[in-house]
N, C-alpha and C. Protein backbone atom coordinates (compact mmCIF):
# COMPACT_ATOMS: atom_id res chain seq x y z
N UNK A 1 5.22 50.66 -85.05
CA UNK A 1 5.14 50.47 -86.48
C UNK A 1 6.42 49.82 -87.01
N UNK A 2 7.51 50.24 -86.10
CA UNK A 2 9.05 49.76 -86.83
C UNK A 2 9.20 48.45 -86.78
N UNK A 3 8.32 47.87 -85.50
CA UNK A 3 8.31 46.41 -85.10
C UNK A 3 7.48 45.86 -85.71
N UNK A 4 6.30 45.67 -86.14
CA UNK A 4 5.33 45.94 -87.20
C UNK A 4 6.04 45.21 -88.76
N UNK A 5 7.14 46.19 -89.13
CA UNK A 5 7.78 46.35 -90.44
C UNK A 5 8.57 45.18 -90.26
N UNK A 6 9.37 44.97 -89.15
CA UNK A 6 10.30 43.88 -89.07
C UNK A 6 9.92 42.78 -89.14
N UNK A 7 8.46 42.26 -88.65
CA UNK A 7 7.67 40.99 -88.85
C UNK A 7 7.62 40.65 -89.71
N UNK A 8 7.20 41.75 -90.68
CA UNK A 8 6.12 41.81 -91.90
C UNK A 8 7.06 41.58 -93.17
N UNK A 9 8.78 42.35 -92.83
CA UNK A 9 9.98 41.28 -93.76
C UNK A 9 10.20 40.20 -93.36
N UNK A 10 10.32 39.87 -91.94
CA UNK A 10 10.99 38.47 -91.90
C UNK A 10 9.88 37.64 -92.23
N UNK A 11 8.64 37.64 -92.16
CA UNK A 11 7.51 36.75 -92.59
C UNK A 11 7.89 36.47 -93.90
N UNK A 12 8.55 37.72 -94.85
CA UNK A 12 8.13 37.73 -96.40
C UNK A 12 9.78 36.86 -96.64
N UNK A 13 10.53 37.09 -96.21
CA UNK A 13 11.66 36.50 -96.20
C UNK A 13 11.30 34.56 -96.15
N UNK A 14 10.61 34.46 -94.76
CA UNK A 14 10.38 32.77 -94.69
C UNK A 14 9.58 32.52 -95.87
N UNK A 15 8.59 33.25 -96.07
CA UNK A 15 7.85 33.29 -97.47
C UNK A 15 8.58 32.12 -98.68
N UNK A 16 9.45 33.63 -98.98
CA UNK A 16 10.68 33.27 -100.15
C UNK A 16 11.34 32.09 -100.04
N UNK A 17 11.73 31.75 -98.63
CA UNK A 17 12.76 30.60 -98.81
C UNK A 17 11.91 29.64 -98.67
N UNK A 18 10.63 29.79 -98.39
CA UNK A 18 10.27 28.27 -98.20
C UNK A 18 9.46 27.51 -99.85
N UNK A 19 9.18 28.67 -100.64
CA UNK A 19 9.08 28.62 -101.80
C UNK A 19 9.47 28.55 -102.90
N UNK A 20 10.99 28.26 -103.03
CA UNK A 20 12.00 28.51 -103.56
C UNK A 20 11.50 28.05 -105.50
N UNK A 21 12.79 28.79 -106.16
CA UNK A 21 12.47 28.70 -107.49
C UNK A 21 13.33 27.48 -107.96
N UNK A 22 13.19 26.51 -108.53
CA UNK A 22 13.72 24.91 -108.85
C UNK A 22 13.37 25.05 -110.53
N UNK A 23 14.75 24.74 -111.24
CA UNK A 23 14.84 24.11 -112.45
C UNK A 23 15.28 22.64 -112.20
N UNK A 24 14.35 21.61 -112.47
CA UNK A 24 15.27 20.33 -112.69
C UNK A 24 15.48 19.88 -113.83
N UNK A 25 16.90 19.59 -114.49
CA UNK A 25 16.87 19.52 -115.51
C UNK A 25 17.34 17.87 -115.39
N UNK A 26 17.00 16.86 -116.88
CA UNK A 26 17.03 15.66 -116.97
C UNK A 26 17.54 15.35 -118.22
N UNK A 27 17.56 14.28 -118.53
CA UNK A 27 18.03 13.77 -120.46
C UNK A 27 16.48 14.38 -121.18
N UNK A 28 17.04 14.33 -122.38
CA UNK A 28 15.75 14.49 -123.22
C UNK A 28 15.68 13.99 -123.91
N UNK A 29 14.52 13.92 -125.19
CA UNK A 29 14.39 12.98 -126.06
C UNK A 29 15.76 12.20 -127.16
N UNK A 30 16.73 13.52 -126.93
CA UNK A 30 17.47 12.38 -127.97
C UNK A 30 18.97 13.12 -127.25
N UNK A 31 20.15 12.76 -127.82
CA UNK A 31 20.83 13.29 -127.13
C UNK A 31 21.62 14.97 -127.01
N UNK A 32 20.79 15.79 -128.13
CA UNK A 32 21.07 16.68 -128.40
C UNK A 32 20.50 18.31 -127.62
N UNK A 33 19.07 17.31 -126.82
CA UNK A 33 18.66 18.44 -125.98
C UNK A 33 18.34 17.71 -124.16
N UNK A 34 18.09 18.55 -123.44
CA UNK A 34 17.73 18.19 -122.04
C UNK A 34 16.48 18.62 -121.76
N UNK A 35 15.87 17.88 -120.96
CA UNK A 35 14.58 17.96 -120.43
C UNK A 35 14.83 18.79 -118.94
N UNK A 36 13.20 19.68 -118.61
CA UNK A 36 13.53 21.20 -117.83
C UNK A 36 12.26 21.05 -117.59
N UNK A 37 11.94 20.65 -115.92
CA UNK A 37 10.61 21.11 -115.22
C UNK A 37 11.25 22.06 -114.10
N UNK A 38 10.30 23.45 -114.53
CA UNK A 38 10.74 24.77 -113.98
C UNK A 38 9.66 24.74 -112.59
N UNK A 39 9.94 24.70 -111.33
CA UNK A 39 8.82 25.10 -110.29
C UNK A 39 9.39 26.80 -109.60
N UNK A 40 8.18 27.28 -109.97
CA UNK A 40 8.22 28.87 -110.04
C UNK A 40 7.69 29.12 -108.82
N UNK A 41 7.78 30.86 -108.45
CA UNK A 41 6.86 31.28 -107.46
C UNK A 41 4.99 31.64 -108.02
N UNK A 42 4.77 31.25 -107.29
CA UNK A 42 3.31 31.78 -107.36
C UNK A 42 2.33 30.70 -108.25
N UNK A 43 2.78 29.49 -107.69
CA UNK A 43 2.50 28.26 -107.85
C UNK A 43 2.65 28.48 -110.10
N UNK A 44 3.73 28.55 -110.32
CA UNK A 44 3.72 28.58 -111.66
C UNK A 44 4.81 27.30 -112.01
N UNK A 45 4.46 26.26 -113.07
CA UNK A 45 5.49 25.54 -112.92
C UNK A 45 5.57 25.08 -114.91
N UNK A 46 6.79 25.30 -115.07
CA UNK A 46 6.87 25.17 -116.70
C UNK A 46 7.76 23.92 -116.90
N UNK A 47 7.28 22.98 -117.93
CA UNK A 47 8.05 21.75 -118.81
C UNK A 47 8.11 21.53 -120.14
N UNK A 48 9.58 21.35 -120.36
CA UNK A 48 9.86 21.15 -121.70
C UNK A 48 11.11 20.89 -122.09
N UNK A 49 11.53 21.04 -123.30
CA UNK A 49 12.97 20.43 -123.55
C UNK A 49 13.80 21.62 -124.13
N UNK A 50 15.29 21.76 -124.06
CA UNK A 50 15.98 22.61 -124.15
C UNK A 50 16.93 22.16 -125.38
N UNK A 51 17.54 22.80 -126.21
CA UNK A 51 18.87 22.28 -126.68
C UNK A 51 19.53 22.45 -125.71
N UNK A 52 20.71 21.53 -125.89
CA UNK A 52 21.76 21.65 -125.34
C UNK A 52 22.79 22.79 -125.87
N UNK A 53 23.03 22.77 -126.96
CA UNK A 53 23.67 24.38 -127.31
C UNK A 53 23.29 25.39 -126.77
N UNK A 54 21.45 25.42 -127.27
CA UNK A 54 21.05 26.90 -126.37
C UNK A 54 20.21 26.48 -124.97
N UNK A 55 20.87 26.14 -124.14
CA UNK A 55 20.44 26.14 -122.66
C UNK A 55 20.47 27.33 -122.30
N UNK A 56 19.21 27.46 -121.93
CA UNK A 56 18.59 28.79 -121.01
C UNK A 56 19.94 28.76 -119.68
N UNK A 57 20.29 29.59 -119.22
CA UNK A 57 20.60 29.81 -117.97
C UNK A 57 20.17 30.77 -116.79
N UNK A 58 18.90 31.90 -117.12
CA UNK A 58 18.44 32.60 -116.60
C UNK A 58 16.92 32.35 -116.42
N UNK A 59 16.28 32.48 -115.12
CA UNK A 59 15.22 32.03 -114.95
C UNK A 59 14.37 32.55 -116.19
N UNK A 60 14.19 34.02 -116.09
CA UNK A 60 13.76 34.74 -117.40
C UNK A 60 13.56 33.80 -118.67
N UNK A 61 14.86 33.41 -119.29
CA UNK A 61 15.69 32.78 -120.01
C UNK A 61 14.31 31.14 -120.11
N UNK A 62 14.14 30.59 -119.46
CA UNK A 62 13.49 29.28 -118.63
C UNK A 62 12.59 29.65 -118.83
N UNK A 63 11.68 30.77 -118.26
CA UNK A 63 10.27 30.47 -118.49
C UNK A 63 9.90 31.03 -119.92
N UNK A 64 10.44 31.90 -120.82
CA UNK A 64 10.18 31.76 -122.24
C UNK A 64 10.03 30.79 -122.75
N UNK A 65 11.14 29.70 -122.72
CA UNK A 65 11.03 28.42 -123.53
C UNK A 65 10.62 27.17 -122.83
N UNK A 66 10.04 27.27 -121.71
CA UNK A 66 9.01 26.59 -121.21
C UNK A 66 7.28 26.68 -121.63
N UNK A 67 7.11 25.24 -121.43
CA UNK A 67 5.51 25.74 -121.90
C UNK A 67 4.88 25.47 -120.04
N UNK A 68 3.76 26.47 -119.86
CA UNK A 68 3.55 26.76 -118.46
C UNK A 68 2.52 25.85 -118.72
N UNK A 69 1.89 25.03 -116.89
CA UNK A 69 1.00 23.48 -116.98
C UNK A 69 0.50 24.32 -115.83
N UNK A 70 -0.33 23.05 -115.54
CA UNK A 70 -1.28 23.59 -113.84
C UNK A 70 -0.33 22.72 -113.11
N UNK A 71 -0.19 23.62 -111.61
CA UNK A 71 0.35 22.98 -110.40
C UNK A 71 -0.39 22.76 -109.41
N UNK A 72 -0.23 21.75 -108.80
CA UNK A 72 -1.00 21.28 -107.22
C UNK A 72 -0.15 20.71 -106.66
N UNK A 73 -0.49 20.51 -105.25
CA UNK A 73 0.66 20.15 -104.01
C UNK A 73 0.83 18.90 -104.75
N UNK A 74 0.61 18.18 -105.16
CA UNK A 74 1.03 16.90 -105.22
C UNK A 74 2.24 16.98 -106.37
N UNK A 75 2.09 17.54 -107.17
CA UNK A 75 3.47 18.17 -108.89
C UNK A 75 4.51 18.46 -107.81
N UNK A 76 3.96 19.62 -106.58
CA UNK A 76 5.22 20.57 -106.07
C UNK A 76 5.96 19.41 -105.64
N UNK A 77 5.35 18.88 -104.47
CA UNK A 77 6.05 17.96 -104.00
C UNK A 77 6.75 16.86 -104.23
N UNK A 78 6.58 16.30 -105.41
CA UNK A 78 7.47 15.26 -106.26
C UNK A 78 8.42 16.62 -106.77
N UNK A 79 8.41 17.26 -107.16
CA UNK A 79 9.18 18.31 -107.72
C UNK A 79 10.21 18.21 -106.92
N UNK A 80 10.29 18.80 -105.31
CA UNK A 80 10.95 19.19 -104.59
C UNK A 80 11.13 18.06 -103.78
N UNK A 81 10.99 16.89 -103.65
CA UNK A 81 11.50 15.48 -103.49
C UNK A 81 12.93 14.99 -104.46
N UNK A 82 12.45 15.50 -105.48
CA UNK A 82 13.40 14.95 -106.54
C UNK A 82 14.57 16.07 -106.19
N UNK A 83 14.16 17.20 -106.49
CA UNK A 83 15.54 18.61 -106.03
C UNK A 83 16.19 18.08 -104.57
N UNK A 84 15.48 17.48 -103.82
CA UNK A 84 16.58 16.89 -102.71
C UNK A 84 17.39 15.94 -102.27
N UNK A 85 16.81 14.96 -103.31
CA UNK A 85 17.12 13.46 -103.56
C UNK A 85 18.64 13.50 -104.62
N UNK A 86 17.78 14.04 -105.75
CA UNK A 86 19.25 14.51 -106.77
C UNK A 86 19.73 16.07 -106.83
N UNK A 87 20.30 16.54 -105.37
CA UNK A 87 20.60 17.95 -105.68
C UNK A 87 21.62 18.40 -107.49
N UNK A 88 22.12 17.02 -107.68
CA UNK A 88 22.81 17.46 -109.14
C UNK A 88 22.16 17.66 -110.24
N UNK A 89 20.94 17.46 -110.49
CA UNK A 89 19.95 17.56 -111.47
C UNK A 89 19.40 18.85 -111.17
N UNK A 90 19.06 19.90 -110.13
CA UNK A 90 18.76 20.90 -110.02
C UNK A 90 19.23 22.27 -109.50
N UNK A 91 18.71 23.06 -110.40
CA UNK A 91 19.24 24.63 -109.64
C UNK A 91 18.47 25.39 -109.46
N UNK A 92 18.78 26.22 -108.30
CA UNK A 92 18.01 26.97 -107.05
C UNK A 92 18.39 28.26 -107.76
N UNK A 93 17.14 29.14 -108.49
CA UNK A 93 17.08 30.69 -108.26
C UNK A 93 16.59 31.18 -107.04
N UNK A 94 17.35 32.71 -106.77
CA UNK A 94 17.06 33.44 -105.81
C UNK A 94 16.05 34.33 -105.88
């Protein structure tokens, strides 16, 4: 059973990392706020624009003032193309 248990975290572990939580943030409409496509766990992915004064910094924080869309492999994957291409435009929650 103990060996069992150890699978059954490290499975949930590769899980996690291979799903990771991505804010990319970009310019926004004018120069006073930034644009924020949130890719969440559990295929949840939120877009919208932020002030720049009040920038969310907590995922929490992010998906309030996000408005939530439908995701499919094809969103994720430009998503997480772009998070690797411009690691400076995005940040990785744990």
């Amino acid at each position: 059973v103990a060996q069992y248990n150890k699978k059954v975290e490290q499975a949930i572990r590769q899980l996690n990392t291979a799903s990771p939580v991505i804010a990319i943030f970009g310019e926004g409409r004018n120069s006073s706020e930034a644009s924020c496509v949130l890719l969440g766990k559990d295929d949840y992915l939120g877009i919208g624009f932020l002030s720049k004064k009040d920038k969310a910094t907590t995922l929490k924080q992010l998906m309030t003032k996000l408005d939530p869309h439908h995701l499919n492999e094809f969103v994720r994957s430009l998503i997480l193309q772009h998070a690797e291409e411009y690691p400076e435009d995005a940040v990785v929650f744990n």
